[in-house]
Structures are given as structure tokens and as C-alpha cells.
Protein backbone atom coordinates (compact mmCIF):
# COMPACT_ATOMS: atom_id res chain seq x y z
CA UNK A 1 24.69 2.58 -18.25
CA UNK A 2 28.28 2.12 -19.45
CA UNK A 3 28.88 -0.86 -21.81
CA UNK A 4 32.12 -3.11 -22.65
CA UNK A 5 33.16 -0.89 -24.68
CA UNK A 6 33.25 2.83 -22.56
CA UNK A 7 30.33 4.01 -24.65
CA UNK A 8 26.84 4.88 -22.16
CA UNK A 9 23.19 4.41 -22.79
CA UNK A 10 20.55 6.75 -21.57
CA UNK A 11 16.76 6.25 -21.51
CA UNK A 12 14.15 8.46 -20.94
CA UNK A 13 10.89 7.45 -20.03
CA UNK A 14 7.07 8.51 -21.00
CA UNK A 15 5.51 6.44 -18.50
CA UNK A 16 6.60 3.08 -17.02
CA UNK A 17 6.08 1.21 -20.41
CA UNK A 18 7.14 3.89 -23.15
CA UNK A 19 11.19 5.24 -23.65
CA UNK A 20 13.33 6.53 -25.95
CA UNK A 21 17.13 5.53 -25.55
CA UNK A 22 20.29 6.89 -26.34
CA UNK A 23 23.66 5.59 -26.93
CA UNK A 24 26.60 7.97 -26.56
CA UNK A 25 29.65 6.18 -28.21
CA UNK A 26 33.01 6.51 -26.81
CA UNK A 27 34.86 9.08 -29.70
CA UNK A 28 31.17 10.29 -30.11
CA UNK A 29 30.35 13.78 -28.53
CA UNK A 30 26.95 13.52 -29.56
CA UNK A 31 24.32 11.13 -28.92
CA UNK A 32 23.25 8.63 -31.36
CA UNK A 33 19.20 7.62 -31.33
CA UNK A 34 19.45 3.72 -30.49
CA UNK A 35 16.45 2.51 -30.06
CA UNK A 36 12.25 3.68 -29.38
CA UNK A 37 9.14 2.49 -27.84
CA UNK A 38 6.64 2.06 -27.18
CA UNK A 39 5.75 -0.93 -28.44
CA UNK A 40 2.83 -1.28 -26.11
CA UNK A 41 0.15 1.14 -26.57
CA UNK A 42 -1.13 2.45 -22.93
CA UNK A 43 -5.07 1.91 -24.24
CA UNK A 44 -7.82 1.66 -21.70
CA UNK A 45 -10.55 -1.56 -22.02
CA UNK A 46 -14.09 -0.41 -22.06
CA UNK A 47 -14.06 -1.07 -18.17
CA UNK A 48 -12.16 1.98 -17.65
CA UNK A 49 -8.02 0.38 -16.85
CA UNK A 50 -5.01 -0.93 -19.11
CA UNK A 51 -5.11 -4.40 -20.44
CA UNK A 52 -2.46 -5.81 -19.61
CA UNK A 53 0.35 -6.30 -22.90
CA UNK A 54 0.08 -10.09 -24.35
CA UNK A 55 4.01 -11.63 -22.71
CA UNK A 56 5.08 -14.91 -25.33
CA UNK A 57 6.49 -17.20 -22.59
CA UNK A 58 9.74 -17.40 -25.09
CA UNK A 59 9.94 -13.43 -24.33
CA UNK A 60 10.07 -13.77 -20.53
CA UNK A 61 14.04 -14.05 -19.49
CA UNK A 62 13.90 -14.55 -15.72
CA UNK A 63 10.97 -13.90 -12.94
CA UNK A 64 11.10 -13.56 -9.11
CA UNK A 65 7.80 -13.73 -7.32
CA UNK A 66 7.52 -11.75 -3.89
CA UNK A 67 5.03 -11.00 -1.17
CA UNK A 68 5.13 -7.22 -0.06
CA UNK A 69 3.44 -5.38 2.85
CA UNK A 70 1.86 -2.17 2.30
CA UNK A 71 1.27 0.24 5.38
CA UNK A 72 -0.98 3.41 5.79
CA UNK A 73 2.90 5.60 6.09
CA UNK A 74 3.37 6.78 2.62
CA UNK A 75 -0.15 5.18 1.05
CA UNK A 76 -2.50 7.04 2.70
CA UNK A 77 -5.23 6.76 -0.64
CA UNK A 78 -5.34 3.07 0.17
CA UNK A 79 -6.23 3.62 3.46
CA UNK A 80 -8.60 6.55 3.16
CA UNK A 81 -12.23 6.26 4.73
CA UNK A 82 -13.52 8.72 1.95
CA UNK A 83 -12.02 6.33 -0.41
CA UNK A 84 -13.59 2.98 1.13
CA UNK A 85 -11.49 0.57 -0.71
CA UNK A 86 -11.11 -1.93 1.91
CA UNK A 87 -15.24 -1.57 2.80
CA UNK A 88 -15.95 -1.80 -1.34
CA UNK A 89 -13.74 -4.84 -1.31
CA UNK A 90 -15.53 -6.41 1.70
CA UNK A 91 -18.77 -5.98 0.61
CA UNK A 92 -17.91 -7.51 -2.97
CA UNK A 93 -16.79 -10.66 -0.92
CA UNK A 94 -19.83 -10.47 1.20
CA UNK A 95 -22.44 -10.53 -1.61
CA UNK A 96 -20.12 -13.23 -3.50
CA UNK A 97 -19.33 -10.95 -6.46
CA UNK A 98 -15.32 -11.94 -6.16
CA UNK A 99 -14.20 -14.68 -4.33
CA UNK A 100 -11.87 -14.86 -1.41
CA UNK A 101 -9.27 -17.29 -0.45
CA UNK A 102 -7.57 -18.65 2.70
CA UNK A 103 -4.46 -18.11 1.26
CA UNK A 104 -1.99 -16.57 -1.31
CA UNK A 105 -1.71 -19.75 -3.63
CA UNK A 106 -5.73 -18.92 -4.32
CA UNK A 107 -6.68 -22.94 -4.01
CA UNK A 108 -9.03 -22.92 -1.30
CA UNK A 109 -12.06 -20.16 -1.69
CA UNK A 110 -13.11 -18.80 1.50
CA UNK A 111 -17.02 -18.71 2.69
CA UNK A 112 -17.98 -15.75 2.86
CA UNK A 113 -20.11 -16.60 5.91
CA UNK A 114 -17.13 -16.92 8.01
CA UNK A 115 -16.25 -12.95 7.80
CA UNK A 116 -19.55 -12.08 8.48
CA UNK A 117 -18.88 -11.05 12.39
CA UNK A 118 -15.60 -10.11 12.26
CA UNK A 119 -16.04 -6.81 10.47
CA UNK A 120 -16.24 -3.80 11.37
CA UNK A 121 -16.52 -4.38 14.90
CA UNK A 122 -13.84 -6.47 16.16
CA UNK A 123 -11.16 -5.63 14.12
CA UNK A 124 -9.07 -3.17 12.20
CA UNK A 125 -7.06 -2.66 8.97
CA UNK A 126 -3.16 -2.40 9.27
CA UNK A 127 -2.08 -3.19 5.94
CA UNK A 128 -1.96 -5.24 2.96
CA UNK A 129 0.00 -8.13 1.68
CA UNK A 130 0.69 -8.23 -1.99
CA UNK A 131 1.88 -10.96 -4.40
CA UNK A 132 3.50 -9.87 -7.27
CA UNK A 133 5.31 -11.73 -10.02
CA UNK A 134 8.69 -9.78 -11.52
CA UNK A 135 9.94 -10.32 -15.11
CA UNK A 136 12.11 -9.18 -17.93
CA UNK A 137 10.03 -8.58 -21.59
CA UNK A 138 13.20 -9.76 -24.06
CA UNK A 139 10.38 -8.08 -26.48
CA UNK A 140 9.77 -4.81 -25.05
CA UNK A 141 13.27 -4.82 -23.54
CA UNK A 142 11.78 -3.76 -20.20
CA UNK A 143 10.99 -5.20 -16.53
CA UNK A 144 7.27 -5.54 -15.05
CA UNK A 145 6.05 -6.21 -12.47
CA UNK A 146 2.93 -8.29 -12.12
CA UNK A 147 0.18 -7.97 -8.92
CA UNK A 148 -1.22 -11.78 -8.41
CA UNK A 149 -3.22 -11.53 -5.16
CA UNK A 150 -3.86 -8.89 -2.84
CA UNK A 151 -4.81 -10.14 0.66
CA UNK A 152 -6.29 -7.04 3.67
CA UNK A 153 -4.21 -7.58 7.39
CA UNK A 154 -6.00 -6.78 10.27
CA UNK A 155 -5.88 -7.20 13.88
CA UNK A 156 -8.52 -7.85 16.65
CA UNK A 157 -9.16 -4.34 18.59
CA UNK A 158 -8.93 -5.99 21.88
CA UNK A 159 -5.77 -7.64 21.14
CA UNK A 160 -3.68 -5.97 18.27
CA UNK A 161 -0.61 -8.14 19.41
CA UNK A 162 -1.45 -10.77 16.42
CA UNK A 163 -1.72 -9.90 12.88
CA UNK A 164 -4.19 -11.24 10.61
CA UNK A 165 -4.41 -12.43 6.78
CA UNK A 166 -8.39 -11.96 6.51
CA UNK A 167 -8.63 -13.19 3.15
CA UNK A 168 -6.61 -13.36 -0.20
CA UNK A 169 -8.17 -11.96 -3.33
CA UNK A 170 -7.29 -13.40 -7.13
CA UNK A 171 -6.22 -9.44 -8.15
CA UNK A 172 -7.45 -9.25 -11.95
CA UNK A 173 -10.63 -10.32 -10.30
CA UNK A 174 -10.99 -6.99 -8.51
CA UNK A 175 -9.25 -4.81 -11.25
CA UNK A 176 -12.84 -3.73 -12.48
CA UNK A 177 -13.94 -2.76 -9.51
CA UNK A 178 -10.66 -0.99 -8.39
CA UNK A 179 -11.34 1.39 -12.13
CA UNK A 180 -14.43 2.43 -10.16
CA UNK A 181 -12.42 3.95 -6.80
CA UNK A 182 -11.35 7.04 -8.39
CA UNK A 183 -8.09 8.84 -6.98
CA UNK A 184 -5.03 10.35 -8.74
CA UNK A 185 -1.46 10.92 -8.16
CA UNK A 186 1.00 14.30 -8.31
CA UNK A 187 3.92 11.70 -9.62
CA UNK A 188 1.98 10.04 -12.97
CA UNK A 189 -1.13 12.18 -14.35
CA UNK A 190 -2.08 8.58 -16.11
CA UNK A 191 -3.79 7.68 -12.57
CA UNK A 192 -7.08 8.48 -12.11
CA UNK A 193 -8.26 5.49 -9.79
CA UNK A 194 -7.00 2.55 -8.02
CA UNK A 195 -6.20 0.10 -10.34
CA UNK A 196 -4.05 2.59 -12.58
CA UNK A 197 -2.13 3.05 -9.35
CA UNK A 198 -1.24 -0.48 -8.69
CA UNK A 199 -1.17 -0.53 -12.63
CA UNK A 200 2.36 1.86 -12.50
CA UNK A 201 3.12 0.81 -9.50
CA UNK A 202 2.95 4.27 -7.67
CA UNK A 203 2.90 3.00 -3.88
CA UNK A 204 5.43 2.42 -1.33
CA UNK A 205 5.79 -1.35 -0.60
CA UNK A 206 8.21 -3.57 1.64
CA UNK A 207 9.64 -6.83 0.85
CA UNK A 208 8.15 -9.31 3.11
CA UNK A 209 9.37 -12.23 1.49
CA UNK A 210 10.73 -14.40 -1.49
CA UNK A 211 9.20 -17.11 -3.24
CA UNK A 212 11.25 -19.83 -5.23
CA UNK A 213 10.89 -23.04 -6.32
CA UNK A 214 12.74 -24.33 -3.01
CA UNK A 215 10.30 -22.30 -0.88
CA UNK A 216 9.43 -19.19 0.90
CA UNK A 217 12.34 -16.85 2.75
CA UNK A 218 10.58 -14.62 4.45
CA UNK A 219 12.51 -11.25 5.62
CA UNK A 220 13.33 -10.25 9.33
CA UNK A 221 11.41 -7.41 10.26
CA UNK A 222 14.44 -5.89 11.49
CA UNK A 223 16.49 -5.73 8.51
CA UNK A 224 13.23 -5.70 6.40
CA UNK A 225 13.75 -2.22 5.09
CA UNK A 226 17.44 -3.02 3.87
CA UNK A 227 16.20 -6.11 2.22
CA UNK A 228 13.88 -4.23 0.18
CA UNK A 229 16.36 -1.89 -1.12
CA UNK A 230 18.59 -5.22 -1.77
CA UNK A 231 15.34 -6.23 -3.98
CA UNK A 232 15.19 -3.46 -5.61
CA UNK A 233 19.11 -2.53 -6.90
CA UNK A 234 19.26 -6.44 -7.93
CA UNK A 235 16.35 -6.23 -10.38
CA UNK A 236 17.79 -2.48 -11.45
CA UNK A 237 21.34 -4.16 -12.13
CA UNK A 238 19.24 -7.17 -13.91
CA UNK A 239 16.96 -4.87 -15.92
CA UNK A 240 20.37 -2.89 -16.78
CA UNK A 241 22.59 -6.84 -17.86
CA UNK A 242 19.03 -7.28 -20.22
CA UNK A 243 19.26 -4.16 -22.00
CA UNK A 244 22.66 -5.02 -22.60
CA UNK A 245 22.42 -8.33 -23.42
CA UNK A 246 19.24 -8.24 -25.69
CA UNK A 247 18.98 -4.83 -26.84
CA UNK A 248 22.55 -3.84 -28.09
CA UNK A 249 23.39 -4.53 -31.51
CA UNK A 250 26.18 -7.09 -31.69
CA UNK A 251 29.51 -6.96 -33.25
CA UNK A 252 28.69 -10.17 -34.77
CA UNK A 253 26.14 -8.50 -37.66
């Protein structure tokens, strides 16, 4: 990242939490050690995942909450038979060990009875919905991102023309049971299960829509995969104005 000034900032990352950064000044061949982490401490809970780090409200600088889909292209573990995590998720809502909701704002909880005949028989899983809240840590100088509720689509067998949002689940309801599903990942060797893949984010997700305080935008299918790259580049060039901003000594000291 180039500042006011000419000079450029590097960082190189550990993991999605942990980075060291340089700053290479303008009449400076040689890089000058700015600035360290990690001031969180990856450390897994007795239930096997990451805790996630204490945020002071006064640290958060700005937060977007979105909905993403996730698909079977490009997250096949999700969707994996051998895996079961939709079927271990099911049968956690059927025996009432997690509660399910009708929708994403989590203020109605579904009966349980009412999914009893729907699966498997009459219908199939397409995908996922996710609700995620995105923020900038003025503490830990970084951006995270925040799963909320995760909610399984399906669509009836006999007529796949209509998708639908079975039920929504509170997520750091299910995070225990997610440590259980193990899996891992060639791009992060700190995966070894589900949660730790939500946990750093290692999935492919699209931007289905936008949630502000004057509503909901949702995204156009059609333009659906330039929107998320939209999302994506505007919380990069954010993340990139809050290093600047809060991490950079000033002139003024």
C-alpha cells in the first residue's frame, strides 16, 4: 500500500489474524519493521475451536452485514455425504439440541415437528445462506468477518423450480458441534474440521445481499458474481484507508 507520502507498506500474514508489516520509506532502500502481531493468540477452547477475540465496541470502526449463498461448485466438504453435515445438523434440530428459526433475524424458533416429513424424502440440499457481520478491529488493526446464522436451501424433488430456506440456525450455537465434523484444507493446515473452516473463512461464497439500517438490497442473480467481487475490493480498499488511518504513526508526535 502506498501512503501520502510515496513510502509503501507490506504485510505478511501467519494466518488470517497474525502479521508482521513493513514500511519501506521513500529515500529508504531497505525496509523498516513497523509494526507486529499477533495480538490475538489462535488458542483452542476445551471444545476443540477458536474463541472468538473479546471486540470493545469503541474498537469497532465501521460494519456491513451480508447474506451469502454457498453452492456445492468449489465447497464440495460442505456438501459431502461422508461428511454428513447437513444430516448432523438436522438431526440436532430434530432431537431439540439447537434450535431452529423461521428466519435470519433468529426471533421466531421453529418446531421442530414441522420438518419432520420433509426430509430426506421430498427434498434436496442446494446450498446454504449465510449471515455474516463485517468489521474493522481499530485494536488489532485488522478486518473480520463474523458468521451470525447459517440457514440449509433446499428444493422439493418433484418441483426444484422454487427454492427453499428450511430453517435458520443461531451459528455459535452449532460451533461445538461443527469441531466434531472433522475435515481439513490444502490452503490453511490450522483446519482440521468444520468450524475452523468457517472460522478462516476458507470457502467460496456469493453475495446475495446487503443489509443496512434502511433495509435489505438484495443482488440480481445476473450480475451476482460481479457484485461479489464489488464486495470484496470495497472492504480490501477499507481494510487498506484503516491501516492507514489508525496504524501509521502521525507527524503530529
Amino acid at each position: 500500500m502506498i501512503d501520502a507520502l510515496g513510502g509503501t507498506t507490506e504485510r505478511f500474514y501467519y494466518n488470517s489474524f497474525s502479521y508482521v508489516e513493513f514500511r519501506f520509506g521513500v529515500e529508504e532502500p531497505v525496509a523498516t519493521f513497523f509494526l507486529e502481531t499477533p495480538k490475538q493468540l489462535l488458542k483452542r477452547n476445551t471444545k476443540g475451536y477458536f474463541d472468538y477475540h473479546f471486540i470493545h465496541g469503541m474498537n469497532v470502526f465501521t460494519e456491513k452485514t451480508a447474506v451469502h449463498l454457498l453452492s456445492p461448485k468449489n465447497n464440495a466438504v460442505l456438501f459431502d455425504s461422508k461428511i454428513g453435515l447437513f444430516e448432523k445438523l438436522y438431526t440436532q434440530v430434530q432431537t431439540k439440541q439447537i434450535d431452529a428459526y423461521t428466519n435470519s433475524t433468529l426471533d421466531t424458533v421453529f418446531e421442530a415437528s414441522v420438518l419432520a416429513p420433509i426430509i430426506p424424502n421430498n427434498y434436496k440440499l442446494i446450498g446454504y445462506k449465510m449471515k455474516e457481520v463485517s468489521f474493522f478491529d481499530t485494536h488489532r488493526f485488522i478486518k473480520e468477518s463474523r458468521i451470525l446464522s447459517l440457514c440449509p436451501l433446499v428444493v422439493d424433488k418433484e418441483n426444484p423450480t422454487d427454492t427453499i430456506e428450511l430453517f435458520w440456525l443461531y451459528y455459535p450455537s452449532i460451533r461445538e458441534l461443527l469441531a466434531t465434523i472433522k475435515t481439513s484444507s490444502p490452503n490453511n493446515p490450522h483446519i482440521q474440521h468444520i468450524d475452523d473452516l468457517f472460522f478462516f473463512q476458507d470457502f467460496d461464497a456469493q453475495l446475495f445481499s446487503e443489509i443496512s439500517y434502511s433495509g435489505q438490497k438484495t443482488t440480481p442473480s445476473k450480475i451476482r458474481a460481479k457484485e461479489t467481487e464489488r464486495f470484496k475490493l470495497d472492504w480490501l480498499q477499507l481494510e487498506h484507508d484503516c491501516w492507514q488511518y489508525f496504524a501509521w504513526p502521525s507527524d503530529d508526535y
